[in-house]
N, C-alpha and C. Protein backbone atom coordinates (compact mmCIF):
# COMPACT_ATOMS: atom_id res chain seq x y z
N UNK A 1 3.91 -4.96 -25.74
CA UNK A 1 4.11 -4.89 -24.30
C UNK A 1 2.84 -4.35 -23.64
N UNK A 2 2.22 -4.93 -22.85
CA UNK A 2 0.97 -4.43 -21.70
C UNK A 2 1.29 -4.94 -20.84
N UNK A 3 1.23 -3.40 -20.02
CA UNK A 3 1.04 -3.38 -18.51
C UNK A 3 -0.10 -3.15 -17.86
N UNK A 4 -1.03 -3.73 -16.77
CA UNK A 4 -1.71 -3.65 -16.08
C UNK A 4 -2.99 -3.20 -17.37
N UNK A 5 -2.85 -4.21 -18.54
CA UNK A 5 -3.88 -3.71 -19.39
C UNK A 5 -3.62 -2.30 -20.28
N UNK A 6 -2.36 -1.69 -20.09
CA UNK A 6 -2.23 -0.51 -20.83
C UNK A 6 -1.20 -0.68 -22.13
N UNK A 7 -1.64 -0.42 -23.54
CA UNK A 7 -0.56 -0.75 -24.61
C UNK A 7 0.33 0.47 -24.37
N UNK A 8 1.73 0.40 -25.45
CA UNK A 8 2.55 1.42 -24.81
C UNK A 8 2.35 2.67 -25.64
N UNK A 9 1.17 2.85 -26.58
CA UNK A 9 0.76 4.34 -26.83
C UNK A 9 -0.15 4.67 -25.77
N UNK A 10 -0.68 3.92 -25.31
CA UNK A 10 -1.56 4.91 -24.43
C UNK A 10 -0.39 4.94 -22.81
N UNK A 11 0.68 4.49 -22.46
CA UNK A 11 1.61 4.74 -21.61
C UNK A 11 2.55 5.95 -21.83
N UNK A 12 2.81 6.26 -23.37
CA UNK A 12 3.36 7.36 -23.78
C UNK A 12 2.61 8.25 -23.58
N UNK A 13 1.21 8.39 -23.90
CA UNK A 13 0.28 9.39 -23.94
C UNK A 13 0.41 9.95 -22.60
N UNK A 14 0.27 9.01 -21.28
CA UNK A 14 0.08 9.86 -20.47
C UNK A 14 1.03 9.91 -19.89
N UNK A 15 2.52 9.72 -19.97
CA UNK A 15 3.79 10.37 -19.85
C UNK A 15 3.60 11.93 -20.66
N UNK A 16 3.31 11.67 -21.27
CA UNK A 16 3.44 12.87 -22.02
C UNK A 16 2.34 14.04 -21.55
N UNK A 17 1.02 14.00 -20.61
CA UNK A 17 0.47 14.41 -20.10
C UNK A 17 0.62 14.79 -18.81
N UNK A 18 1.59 13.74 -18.49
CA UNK A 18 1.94 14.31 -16.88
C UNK A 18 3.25 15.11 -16.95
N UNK A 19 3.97 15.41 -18.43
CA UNK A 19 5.06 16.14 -18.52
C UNK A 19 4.35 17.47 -18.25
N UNK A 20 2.87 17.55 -19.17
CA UNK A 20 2.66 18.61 -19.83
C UNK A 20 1.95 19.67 -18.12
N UNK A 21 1.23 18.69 -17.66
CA UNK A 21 0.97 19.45 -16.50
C UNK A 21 2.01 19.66 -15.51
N UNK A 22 3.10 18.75 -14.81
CA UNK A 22 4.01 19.23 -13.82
C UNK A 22 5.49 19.58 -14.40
N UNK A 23 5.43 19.39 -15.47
CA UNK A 23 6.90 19.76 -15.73
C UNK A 23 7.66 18.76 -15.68
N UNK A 24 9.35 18.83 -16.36
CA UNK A 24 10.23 17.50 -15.83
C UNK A 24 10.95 18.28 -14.82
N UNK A 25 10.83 19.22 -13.99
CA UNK A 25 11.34 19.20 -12.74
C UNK A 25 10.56 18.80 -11.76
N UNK A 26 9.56 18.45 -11.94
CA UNK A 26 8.53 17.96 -10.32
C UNK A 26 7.86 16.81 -10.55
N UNK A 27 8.00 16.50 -12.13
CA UNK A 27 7.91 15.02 -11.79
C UNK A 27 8.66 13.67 -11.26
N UNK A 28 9.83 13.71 -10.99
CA UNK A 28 10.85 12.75 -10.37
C UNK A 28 10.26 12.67 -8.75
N UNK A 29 9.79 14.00 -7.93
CA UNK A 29 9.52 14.30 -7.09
C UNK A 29 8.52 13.40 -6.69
N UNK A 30 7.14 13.59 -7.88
CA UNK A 30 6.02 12.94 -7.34
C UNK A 30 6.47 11.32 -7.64
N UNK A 31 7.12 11.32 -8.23
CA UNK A 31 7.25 9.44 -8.37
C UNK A 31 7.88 9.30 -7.28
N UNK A 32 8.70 10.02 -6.56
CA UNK A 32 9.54 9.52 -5.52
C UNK A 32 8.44 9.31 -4.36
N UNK A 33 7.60 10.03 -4.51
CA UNK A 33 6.32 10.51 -3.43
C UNK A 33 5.75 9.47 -3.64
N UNK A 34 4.92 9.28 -4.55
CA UNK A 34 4.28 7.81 -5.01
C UNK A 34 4.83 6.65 -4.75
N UNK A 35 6.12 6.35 -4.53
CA UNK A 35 6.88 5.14 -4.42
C UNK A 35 7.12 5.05 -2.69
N UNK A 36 7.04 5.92 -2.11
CA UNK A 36 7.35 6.28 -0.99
C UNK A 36 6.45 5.69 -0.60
N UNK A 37 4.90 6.07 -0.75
CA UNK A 37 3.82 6.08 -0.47
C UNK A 37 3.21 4.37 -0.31
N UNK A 38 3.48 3.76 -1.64
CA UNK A 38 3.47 2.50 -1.84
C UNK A 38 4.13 1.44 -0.83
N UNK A 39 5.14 2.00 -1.13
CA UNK A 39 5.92 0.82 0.37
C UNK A 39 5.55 1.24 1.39
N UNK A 40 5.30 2.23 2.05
CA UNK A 40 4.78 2.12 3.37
C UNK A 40 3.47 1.32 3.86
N UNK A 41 2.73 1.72 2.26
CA UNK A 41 0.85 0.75 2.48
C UNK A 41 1.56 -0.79 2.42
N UNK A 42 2.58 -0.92 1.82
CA UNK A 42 2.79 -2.42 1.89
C UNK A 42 2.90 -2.74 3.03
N UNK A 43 4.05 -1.96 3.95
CA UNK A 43 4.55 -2.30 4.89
C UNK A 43 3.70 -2.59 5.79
N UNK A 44 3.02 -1.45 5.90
CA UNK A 44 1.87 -1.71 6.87
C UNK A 44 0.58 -2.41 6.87
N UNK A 45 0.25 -3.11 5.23
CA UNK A 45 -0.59 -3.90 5.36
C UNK A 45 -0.07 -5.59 5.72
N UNK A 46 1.23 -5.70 5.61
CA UNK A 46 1.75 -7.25 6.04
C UNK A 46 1.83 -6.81 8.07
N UNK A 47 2.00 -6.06 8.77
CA UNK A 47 2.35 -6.39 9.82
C UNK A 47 0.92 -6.78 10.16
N UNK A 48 0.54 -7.22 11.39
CA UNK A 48 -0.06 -8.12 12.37
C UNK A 48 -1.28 -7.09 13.01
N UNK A 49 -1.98 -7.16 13.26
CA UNK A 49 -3.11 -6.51 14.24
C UNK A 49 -2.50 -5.70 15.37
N UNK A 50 -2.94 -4.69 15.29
CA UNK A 50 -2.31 -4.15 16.99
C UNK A 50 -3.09 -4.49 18.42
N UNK A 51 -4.12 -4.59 17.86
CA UNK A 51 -4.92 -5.24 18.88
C UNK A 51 -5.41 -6.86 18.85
N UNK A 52 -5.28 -7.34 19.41
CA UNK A 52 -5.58 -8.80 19.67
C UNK A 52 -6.65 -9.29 20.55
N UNK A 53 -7.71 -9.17 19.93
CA UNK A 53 -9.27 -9.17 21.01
C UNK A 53 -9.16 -10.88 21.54
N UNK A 54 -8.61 -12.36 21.35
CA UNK A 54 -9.12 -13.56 21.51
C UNK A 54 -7.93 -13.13 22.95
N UNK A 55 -9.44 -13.77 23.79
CA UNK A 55 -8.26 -14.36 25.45
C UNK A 55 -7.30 -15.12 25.64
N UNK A 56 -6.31 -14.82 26.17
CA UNK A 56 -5.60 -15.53 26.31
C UNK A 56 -5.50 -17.21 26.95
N UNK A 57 -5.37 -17.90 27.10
CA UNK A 57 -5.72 -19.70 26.87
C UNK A 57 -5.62 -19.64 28.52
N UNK A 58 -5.06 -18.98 29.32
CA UNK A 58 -4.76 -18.83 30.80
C UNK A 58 -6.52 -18.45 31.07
N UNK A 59 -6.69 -17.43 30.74
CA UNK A 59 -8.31 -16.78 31.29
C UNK A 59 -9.45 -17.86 30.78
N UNK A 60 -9.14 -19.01 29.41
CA UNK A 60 -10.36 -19.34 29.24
C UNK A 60 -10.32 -20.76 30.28
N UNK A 61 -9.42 -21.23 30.50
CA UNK A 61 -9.63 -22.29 31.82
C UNK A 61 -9.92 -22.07 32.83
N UNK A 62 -9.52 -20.52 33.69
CA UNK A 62 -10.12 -20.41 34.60
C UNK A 62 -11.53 -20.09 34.49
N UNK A 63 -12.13 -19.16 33.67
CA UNK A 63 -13.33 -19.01 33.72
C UNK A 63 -14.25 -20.63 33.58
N UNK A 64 -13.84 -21.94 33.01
CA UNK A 64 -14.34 -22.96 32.74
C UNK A 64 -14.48 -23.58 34.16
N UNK A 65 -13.08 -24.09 35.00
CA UNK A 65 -13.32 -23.99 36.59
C UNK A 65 -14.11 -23.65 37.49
N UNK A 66 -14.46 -22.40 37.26
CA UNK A 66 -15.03 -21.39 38.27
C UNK A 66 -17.00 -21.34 37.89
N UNK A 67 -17.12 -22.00 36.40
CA UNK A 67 -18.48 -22.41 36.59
C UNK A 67 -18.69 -23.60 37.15
């Protein structure tokens, strides 16, 4: 099994490293944090521009007219 290029001793390894530094009470926490974190960059990288710099099709005819 590889994920993202990682076999599953070196996936154990650093399960087992992130036990060793936060504990199994604060790690559920940070995954929840991390997951949290993730969907929001999703979210917010699919919506749309907030700003919309091209004129609107009304302003570029009149300015064409008026030369």
């Amino acid at each position: 099994m590889v994920a993202m290029g990682l076999g599953v001793w070196e996936l154990v390894l650093i399960v087992a490293v992130l036990l060793l530094l936060f504990g199994p009470t604060r790690l559920p926490g940070i995954g929840k944090g991390f997951g949290a974190a993730m969907r929001n960059f999703r979210r917010e990288t699919r919506k749309p521009d907030a700003i919309d710099v091209t004129p609107p099709r009304d302003s570029q005819r009149e300015s064409d007219t008026t030369n």
